[in-house]
C-alpha atoms as a PDB file:
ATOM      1  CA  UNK A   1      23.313  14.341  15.559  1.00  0.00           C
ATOM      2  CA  UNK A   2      21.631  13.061  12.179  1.00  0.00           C
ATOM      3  CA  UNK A   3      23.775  11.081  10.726  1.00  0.00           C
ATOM      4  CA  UNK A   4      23.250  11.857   6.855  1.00  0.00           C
ATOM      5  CA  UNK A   5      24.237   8.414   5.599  1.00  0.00           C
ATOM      6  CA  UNK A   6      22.331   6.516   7.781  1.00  0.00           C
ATOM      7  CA  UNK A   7      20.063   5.589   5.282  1.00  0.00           C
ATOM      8  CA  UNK A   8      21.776   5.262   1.691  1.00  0.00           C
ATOM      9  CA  UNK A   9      20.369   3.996  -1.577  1.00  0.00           C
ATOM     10  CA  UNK A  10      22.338   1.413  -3.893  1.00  0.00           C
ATOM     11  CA  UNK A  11      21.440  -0.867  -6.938  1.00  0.00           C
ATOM     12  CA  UNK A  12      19.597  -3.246  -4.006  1.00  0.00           C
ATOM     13  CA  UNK A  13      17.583  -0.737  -2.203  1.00  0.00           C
ATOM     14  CA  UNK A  14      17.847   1.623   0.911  1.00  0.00           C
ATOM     15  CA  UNK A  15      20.672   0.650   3.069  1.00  0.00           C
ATOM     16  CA  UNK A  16      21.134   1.104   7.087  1.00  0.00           C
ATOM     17  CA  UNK A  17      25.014   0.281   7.170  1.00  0.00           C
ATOM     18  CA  UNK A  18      24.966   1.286  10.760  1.00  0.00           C
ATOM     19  CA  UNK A  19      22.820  -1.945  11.047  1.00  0.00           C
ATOM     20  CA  UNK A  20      23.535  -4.064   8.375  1.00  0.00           C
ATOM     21  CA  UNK A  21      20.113  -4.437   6.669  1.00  0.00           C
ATOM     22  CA  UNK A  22      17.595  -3.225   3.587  1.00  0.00           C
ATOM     23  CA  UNK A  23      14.465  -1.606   3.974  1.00  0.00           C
ATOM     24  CA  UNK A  24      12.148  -2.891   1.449  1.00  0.00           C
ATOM     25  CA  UNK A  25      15.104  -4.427  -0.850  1.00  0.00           C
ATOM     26  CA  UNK A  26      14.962  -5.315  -4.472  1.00  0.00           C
ATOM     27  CA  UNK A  27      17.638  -7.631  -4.418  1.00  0.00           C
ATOM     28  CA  UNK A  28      18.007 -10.742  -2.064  1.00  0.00           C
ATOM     29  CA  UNK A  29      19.736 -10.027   1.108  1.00  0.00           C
ATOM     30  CA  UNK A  30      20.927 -10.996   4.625  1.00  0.00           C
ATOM     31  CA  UNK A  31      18.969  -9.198   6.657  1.00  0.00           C
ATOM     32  CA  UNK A  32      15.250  -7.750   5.228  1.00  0.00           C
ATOM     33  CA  UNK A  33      12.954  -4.900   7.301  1.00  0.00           C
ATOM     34  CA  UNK A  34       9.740  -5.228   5.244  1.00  0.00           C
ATOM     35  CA  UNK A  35       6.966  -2.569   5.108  1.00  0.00           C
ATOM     36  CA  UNK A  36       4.412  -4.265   3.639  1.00  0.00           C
ATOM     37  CA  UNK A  37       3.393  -6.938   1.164  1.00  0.00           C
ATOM     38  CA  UNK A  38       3.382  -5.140  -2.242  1.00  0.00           C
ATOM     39  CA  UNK A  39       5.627  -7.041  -4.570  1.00  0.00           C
ATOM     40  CA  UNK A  40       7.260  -3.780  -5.448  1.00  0.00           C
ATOM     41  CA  UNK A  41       8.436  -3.856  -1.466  1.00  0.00           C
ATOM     42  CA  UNK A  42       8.602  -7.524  -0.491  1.00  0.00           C
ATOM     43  CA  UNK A  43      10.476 -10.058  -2.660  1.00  0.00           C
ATOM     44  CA  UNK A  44      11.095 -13.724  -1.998  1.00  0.00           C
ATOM     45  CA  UNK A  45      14.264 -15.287  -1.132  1.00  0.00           C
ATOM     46  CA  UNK A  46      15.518 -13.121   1.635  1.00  0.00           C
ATOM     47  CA  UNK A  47      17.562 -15.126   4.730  1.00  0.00           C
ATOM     48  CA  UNK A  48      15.965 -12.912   7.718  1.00  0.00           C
ATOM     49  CA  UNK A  49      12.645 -11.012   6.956  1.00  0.00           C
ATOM     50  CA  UNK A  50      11.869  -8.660   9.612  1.00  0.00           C
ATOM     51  CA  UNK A  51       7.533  -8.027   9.359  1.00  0.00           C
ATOM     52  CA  UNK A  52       4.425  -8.053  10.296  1.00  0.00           C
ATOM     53  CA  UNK A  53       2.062 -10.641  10.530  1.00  0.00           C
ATOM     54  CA  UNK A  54      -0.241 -10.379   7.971  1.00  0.00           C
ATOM     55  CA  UNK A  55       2.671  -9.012   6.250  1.00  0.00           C
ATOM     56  CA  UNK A  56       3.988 -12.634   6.522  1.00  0.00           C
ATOM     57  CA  UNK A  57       1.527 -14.609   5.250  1.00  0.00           C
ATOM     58  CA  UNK A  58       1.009 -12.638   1.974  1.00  0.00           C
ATOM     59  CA  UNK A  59       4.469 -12.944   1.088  1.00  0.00           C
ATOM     60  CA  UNK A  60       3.835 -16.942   2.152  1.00  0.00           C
ATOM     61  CA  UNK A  61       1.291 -17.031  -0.513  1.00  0.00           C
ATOM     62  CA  UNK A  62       2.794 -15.473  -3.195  1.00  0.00           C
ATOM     63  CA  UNK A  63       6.403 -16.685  -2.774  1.00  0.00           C
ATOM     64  CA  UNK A  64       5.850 -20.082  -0.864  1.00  0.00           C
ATOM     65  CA  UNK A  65       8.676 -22.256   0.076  1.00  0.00           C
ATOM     66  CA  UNK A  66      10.847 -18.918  -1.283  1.00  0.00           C
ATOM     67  CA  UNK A  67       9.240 -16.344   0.608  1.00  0.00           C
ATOM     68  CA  UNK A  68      12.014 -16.181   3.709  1.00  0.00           C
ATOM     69  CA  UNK A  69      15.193 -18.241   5.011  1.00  0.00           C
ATOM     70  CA  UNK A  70      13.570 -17.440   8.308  1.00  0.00           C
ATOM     71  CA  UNK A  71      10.560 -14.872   8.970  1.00  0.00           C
ATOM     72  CA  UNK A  72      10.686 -12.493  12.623  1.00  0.00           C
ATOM     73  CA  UNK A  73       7.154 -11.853  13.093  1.00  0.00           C
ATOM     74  CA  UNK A  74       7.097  -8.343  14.790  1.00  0.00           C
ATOM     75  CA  UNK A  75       3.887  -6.836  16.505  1.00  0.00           C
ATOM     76  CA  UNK A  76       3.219  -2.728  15.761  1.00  0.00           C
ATOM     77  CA  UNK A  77       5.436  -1.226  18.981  1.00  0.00           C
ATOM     78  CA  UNK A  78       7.591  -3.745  19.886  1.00  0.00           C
ATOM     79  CA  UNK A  79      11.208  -3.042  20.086  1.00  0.00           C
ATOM     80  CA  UNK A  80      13.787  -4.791  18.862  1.00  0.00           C
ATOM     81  CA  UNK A  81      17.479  -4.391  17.486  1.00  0.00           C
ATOM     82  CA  UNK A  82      19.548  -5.233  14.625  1.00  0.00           C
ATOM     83  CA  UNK A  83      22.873  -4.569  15.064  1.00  0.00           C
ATOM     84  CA  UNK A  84      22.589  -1.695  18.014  1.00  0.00           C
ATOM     85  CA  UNK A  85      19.664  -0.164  16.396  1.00  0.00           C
ATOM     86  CA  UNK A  86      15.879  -0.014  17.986  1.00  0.00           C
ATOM     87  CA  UNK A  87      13.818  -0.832  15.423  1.00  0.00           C
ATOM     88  CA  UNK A  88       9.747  -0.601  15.681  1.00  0.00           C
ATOM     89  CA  UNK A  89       6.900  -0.766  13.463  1.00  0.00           C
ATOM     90  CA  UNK A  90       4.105   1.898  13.528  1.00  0.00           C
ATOM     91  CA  UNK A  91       0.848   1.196  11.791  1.00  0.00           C
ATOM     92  CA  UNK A  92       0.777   2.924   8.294  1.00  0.00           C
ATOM     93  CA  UNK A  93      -2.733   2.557   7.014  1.00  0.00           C
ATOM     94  CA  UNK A  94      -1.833   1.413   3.547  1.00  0.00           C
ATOM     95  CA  UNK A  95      -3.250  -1.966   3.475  1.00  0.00           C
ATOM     96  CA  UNK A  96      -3.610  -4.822   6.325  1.00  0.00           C
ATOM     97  CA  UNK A  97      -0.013  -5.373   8.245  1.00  0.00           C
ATOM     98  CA  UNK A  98       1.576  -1.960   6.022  1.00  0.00           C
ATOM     99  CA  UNK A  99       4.587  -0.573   8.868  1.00  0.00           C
ATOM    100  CA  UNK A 100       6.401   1.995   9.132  1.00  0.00           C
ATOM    101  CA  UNK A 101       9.154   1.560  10.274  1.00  0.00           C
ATOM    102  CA  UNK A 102      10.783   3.944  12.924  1.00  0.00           C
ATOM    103  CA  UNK A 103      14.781   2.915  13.864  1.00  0.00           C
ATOM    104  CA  UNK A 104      16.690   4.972  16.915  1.00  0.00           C
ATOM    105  CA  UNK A 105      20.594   5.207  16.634  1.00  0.00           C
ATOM    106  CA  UNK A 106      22.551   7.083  19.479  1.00  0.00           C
ATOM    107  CA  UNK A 107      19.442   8.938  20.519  1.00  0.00           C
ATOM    108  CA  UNK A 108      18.528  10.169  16.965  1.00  0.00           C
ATOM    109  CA  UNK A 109      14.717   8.865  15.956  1.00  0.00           C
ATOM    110  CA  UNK A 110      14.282   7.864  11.514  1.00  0.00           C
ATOM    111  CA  UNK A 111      11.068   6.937  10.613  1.00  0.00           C
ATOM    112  CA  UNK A 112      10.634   5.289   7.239  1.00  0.00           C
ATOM    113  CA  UNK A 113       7.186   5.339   5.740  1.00  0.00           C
ATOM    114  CA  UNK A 114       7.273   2.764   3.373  1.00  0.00           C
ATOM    115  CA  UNK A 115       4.018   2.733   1.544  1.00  0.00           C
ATOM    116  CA  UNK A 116       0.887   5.082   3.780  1.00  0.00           C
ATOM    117  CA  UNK A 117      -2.712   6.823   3.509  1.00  0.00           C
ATOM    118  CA  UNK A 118      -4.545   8.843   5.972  1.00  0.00           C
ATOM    119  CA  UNK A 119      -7.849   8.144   4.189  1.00  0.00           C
ATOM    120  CA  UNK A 120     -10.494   5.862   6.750  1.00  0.00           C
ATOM    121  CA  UNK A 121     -10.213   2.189   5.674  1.00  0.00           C
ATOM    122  CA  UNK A 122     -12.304  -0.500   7.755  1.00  0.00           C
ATOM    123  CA  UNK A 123      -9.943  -3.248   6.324  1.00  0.00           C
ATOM    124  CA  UNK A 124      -6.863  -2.083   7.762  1.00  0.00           C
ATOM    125  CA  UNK A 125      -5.083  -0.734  10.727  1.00  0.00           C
ATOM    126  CA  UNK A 126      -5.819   2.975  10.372  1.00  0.00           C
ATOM    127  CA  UNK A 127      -2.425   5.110  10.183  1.00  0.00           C
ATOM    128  CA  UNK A 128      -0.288   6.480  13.735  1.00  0.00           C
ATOM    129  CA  UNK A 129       2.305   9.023  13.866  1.00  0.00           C
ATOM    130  CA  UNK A 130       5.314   9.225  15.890  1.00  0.00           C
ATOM    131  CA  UNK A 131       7.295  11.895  16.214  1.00  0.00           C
ATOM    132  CA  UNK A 132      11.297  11.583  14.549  1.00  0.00           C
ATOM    133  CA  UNK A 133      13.964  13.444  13.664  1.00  0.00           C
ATOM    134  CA  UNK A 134      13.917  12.862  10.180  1.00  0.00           C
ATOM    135  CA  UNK A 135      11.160  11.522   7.982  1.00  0.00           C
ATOM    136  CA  UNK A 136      11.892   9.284   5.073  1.00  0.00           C
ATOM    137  CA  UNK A 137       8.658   9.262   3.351  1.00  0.00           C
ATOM    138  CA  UNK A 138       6.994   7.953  -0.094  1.00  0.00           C
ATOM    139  CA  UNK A 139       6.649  10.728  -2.515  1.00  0.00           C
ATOM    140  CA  UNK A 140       4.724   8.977  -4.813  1.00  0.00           C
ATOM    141  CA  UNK A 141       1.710  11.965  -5.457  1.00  0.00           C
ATOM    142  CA  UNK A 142       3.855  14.671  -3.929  1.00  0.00           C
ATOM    143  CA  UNK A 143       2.402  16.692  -6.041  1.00  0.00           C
ATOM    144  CA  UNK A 144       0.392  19.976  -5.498  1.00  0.00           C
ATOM    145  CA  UNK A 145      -1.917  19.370  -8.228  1.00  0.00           C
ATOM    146  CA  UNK A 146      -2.706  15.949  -6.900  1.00  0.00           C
ATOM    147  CA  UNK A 147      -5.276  15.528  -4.215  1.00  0.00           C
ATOM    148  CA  UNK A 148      -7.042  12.349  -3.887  1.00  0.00           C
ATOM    149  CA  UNK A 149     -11.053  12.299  -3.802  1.00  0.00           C
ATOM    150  CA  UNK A 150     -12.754  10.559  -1.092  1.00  0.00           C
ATOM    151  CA  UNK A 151     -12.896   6.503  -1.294  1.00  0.00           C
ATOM    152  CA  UNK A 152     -16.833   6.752  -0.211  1.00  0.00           C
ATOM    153  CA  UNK A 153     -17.959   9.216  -2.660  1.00  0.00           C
ATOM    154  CA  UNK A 154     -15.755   7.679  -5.396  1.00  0.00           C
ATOM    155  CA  UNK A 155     -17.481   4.155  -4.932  1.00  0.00           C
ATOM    156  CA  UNK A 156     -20.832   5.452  -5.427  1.00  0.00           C
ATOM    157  CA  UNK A 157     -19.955   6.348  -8.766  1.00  0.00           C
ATOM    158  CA  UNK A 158     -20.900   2.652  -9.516  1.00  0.00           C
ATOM    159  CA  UNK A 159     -24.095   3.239  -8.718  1.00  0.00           C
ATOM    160  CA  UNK A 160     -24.999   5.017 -11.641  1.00  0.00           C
ATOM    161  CA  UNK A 161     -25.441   2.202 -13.983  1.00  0.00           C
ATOM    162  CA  UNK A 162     -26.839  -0.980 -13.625  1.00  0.00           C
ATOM    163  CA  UNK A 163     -24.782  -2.567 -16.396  1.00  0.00           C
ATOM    164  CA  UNK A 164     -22.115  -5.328 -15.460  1.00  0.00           C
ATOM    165  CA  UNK A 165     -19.128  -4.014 -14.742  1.00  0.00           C
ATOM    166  CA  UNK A 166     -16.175  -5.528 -14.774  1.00  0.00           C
ATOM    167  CA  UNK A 167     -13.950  -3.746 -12.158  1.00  0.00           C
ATOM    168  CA  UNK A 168      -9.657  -3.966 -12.474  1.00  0.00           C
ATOM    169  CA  UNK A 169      -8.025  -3.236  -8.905  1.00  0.00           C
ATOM    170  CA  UNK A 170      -4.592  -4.916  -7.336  1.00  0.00           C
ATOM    171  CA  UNK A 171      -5.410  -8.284  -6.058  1.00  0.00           C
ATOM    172  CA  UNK A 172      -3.762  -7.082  -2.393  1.00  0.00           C
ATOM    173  CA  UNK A 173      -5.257  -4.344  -0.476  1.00  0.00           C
ATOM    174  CA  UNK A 174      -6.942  -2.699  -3.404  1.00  0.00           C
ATOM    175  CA  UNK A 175      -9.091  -5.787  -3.951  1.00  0.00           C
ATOM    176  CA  UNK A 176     -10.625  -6.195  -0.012  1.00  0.00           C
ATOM    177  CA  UNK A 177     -10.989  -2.271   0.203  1.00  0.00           C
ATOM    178  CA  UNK A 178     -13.359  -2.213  -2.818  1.00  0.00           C
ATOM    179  CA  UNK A 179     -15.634  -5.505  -1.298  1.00  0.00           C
ATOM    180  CA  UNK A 180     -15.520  -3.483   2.052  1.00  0.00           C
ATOM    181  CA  UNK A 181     -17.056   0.088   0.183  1.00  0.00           C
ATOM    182  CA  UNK A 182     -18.728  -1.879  -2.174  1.00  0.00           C
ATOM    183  CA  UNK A 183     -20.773  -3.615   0.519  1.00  0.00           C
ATOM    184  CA  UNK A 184     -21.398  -0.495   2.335  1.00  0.00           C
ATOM    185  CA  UNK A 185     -22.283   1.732  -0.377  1.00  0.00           C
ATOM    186  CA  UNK A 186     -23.336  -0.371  -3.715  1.00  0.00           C
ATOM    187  CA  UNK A 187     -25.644  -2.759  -1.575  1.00  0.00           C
ATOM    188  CA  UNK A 188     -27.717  -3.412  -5.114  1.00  0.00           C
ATOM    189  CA  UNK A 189     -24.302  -4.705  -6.685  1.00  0.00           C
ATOM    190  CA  UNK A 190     -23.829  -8.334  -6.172  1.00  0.00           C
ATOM    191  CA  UNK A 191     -20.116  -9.182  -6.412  1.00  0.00           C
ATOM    192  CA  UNK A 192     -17.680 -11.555  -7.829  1.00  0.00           C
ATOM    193  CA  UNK A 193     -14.024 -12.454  -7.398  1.00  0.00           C
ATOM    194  CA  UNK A 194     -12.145 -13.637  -9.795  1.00  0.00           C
ATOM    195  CA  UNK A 195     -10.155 -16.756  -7.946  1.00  0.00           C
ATOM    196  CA  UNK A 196      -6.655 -15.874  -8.371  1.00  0.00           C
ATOM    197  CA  UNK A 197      -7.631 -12.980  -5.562  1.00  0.00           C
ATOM    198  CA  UNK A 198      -9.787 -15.180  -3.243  1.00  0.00           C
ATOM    199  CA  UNK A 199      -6.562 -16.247  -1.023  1.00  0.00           C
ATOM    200  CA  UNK A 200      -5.465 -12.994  -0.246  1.00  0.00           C
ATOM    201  CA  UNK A 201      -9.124 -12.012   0.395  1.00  0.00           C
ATOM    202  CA  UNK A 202      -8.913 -15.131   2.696  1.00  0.00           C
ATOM    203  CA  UNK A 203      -6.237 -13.799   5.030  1.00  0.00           C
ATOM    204  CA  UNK A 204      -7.964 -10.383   5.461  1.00  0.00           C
ATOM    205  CA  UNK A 205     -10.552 -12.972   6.980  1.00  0.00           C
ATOM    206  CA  UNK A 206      -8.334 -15.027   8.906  1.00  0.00           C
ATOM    207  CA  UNK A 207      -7.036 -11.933  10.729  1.00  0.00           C
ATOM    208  CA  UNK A 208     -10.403 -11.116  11.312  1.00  0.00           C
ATOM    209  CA  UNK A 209     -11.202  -8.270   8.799  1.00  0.00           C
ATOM    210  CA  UNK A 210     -14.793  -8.401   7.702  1.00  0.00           C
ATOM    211  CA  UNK A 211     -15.092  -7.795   4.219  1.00  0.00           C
ATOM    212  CA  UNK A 212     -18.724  -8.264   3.610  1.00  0.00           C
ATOM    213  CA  UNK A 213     -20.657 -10.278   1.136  1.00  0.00           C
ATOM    214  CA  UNK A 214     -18.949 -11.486  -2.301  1.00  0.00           C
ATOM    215  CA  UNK A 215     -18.266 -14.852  -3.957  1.00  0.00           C
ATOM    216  CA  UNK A 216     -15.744 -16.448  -6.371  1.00  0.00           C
ATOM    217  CA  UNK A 217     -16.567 -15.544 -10.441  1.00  0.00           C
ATOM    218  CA  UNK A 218     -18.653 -17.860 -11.676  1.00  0.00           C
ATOM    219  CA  UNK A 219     -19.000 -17.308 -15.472  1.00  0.00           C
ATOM    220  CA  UNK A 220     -22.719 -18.561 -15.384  1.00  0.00           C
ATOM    221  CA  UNK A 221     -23.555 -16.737 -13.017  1.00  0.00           C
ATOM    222  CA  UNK A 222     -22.473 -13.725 -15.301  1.00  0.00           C
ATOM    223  CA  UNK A 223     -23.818 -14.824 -18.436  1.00  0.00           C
ATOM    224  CA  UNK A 224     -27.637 -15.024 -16.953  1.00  0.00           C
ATOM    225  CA  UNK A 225     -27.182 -11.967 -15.049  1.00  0.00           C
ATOM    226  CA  UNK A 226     -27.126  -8.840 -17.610  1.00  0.00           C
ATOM    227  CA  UNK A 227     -27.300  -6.095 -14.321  1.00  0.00           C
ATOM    228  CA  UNK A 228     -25.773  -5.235 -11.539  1.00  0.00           C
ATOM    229  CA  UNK A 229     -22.875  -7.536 -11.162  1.00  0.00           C
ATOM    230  CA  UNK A 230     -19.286  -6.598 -10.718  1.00  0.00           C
ATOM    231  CA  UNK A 231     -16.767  -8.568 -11.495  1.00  0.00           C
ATOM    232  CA  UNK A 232     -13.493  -7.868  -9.952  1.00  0.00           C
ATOM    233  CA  UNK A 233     -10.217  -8.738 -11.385  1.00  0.00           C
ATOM    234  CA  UNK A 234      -6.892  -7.834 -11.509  1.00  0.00           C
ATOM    235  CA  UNK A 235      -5.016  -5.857 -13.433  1.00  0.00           C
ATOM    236  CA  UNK A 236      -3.364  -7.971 -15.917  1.00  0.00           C
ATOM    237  CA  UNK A 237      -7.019 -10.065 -16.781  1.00  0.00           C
ATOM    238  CA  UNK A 238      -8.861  -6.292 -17.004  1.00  0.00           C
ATOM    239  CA  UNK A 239      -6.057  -5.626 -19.545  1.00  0.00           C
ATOM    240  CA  UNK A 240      -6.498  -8.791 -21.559  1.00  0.00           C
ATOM    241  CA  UNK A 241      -9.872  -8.873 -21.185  1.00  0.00           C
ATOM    242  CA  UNK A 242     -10.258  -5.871 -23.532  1.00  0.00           C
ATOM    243  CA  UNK A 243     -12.515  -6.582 -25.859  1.00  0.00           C
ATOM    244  CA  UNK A 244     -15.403  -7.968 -23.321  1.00  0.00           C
ATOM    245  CA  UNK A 245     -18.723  -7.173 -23.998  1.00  0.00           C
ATOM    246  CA  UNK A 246     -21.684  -6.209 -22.149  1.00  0.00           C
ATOM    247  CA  UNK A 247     -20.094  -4.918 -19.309  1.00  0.00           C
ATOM    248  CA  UNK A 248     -18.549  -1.490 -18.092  1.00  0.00           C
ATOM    249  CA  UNK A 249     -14.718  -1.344 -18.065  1.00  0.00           C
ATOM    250  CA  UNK A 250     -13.635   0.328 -14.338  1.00  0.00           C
ATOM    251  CA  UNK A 251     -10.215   0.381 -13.082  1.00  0.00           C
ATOM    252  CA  UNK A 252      -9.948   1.931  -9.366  1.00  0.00           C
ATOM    253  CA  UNK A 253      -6.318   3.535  -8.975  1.00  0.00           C
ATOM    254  CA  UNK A 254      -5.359   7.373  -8.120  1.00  0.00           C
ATOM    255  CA  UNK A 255      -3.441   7.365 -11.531  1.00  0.00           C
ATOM    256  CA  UNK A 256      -5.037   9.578 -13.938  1.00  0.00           C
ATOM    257  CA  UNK A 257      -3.689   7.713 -16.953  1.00  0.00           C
ATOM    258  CA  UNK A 258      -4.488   4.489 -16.150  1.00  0.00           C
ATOM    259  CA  UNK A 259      -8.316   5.771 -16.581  1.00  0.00           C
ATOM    260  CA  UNK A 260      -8.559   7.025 -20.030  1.00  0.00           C
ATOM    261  CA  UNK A 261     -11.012   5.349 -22.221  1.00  0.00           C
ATOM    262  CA  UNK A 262     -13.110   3.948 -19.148  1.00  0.00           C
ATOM    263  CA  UNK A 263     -16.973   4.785 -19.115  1.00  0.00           C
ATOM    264  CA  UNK A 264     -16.710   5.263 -15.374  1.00  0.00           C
ATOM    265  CA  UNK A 265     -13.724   6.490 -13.516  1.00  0.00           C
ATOM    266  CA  UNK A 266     -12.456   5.445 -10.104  1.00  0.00           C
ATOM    267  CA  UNK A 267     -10.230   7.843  -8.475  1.00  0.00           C
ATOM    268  CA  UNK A 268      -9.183   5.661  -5.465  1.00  0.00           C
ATOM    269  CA  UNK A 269      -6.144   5.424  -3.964  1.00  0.00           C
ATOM    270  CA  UNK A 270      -4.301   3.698  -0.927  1.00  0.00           C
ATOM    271  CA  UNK A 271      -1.448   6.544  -1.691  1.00  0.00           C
ATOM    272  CA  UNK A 272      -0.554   9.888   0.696  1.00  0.00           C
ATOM    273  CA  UNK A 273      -1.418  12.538  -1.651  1.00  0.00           C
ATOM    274  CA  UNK A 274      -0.044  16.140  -1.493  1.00  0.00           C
ATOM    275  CA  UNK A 275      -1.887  17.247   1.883  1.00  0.00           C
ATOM    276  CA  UNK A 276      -1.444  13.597   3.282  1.00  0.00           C
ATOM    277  CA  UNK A 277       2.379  14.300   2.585  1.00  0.00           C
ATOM    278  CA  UNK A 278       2.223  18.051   4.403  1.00  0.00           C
ATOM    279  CA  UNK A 279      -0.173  16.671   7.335  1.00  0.00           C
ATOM    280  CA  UNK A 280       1.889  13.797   8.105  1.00  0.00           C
ATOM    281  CA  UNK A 281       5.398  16.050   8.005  1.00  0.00           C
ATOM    282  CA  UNK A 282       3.295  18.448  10.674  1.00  0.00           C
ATOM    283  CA  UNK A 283       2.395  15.410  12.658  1.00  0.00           C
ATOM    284  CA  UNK A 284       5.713  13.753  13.006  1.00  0.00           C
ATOM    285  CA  UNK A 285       7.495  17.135  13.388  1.00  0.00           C
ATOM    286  CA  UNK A 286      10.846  16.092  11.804  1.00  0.00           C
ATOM    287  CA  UNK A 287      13.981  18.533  11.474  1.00  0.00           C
ATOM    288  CA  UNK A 288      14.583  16.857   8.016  1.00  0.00           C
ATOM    289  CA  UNK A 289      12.864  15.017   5.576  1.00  0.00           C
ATOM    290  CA  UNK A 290      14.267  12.642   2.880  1.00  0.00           C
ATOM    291  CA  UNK A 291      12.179  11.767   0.279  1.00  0.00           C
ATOM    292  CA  UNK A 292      11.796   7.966  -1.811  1.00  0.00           C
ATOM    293  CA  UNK A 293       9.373   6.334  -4.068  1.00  0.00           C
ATOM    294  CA  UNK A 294       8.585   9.408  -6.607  1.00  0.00           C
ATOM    295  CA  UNK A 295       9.426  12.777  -7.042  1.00  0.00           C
ATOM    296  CA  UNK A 296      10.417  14.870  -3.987  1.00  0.00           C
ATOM    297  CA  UNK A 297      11.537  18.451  -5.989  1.00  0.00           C
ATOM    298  CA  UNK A 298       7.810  19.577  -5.756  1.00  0.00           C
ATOM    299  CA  UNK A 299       8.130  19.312  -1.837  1.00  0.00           C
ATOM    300  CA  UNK A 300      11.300  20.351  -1.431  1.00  0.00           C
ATOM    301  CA  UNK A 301      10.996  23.839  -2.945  1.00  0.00           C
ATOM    302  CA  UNK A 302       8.056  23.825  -1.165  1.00  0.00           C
ATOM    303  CA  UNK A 303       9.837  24.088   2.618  1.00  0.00           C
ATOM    304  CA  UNK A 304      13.183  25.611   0.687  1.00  0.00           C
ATOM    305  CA  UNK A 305      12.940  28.672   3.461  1.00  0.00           C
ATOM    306  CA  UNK A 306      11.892  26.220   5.860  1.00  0.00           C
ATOM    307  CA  UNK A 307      12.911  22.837   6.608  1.00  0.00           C
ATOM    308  CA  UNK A 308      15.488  20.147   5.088  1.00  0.00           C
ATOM    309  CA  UNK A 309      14.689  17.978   2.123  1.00  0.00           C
ATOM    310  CA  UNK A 310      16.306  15.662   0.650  1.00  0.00           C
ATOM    311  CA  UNK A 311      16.159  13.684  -2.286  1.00  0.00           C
ATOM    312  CA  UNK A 312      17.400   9.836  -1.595  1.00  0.00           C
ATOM    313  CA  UNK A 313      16.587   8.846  -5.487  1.00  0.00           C
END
């Protein structure tokens, strides 16, 4: 039988009482199942992080000497338990070491998506369903009208100019994804990093992600060079960076809002969008789906006649 507050959300996050620990919490807690790396899912200062590898050592760079009490390094498929329940993580595609995370209670299979994407990305473990009872998935483009372009066509947009560009993504994930297309697709475009993103770049490496070519911002190497360089950066130097001249202002995100005013728009995102969301319910065949992370009214109406939805925020 589902239990319908197996999963419950409170000021600190989505709670499994049953076993006495946060998925993805805001706040700092006991016991910590983390997803992935994002800061938005992984803070510092927990006692017990449950995670992935790579998932580990980004939240050891960002957080240091706070980033755990203790870290329980988990490979994708192994079982373990907290507190009677089986917990496993299932590759999620997002970015490198992204879980899902599927828990079994008294024969009854959850499956918490955390952050996902079905599109192909070299620089991470591509997504893998499971089948579950209930899905507890992201909803953050479940929206009809939403439909995310593909990565590779996207990147060739760059192409068209040979200006400078100076190119805003999020320094994890977003970052090693664009060096990866870049390299395969903008072979002309020589590319540079600025440092603060070079030691997450440097862990995709150590876990043995090839990225391709690219090297560390070097402003002279800017100044002499009036074409074809791209200059990647992250979000909070694109924004301050405003005024810059001679270059082409790019941001690469799925959000439509976050592009106006750009000369070149980059529609890419590491987010399910609405047929991600309806493939991945089909694939994982659940009898009920709770939705998190967005706006799950779209898809509930949608399977109103049809299946269980419900909204956990």
């Amino acid at each position: 039988m589902i239990l319908d507050d197996f999963i419950v959300i409170d000021k600190t996050g989505l709670f499994c009482r049953y076993g006495n620990f946060y998925l993805d919490p805001k706040e700092v807690v006991q016991n910590a199942v983390i997803s992935h790396a994002h800061g938005d899912h992984a803070i510092g200062g927990n006692l017990k992080v449950f995670c992935t590898e790579a998932t580990a050592l980004f939240m050891t760079h960002r957080y240091k000497k706070f980033a755990a009490g203790e870290f329980f390094i988990k490979p994708y498929y192994a079982v373990f338990e907290l507190n009677d329940i089986k917990i496993s993580f299932i590759p999620a595609g997002h970015i490198l070491g992204s879980a899902m995370v599927l828990m079994e209670y008294l024969g009854v299979k959850y499956l918490y998506t955390g952050d996902y994407k079905l599109q192909a990305d070299k620089t991470c473990e591509p997504i893998e369903f499971v089948e579950a009872d209930v899905l507890i998935t992201e909803t953050t483009f479940a929206d009809p009208e939403t439909q995310h372009p593909n990565a590779e066509a996207e990147i060739l947009k760059l192409n068209t100019t040979n200006s400078n560009i100076m190119l805003g993504a999020y320094s994890l994930g977003k970052c090693q994804r664009l060096i990866s297309l870049m390299n395969d697709h903008c072979i002309e475009k020589r590319i540079l990093v600025h440092y603060s993103m070079m030691p997450f770049v440097k862990i995709y490496e150590q876990m043995g992600i090839n990225l391709g070519k690219y090297e560390i911002y070097d402003r002279k190497v800017m100044k002499h060079n009036l074409t074809n360089m791209v200059y990647m950066v992250p979000p909070m130097v694109f924004k301050s960076y405003f005024k810059a001249i001679n270059v082409i202002r790019v941001f690469a995100t799925g959000w439509k809002h976050l592009q106006n005013n750009h000369e070149i728009q980059l529609y890419i995102s590491d987010h399910a969008d609405w047929s991600d969301i309806l493939f991945t319910i089909k694939e994982v065949k659940p009898k009920q789906v709770w939705t998190n992370h967005g706006n799950g009214i779209q898809l509930k109406r949608y399977y109103e006649n049809s299946l269980v939805v419900k909204l956990l925020n």
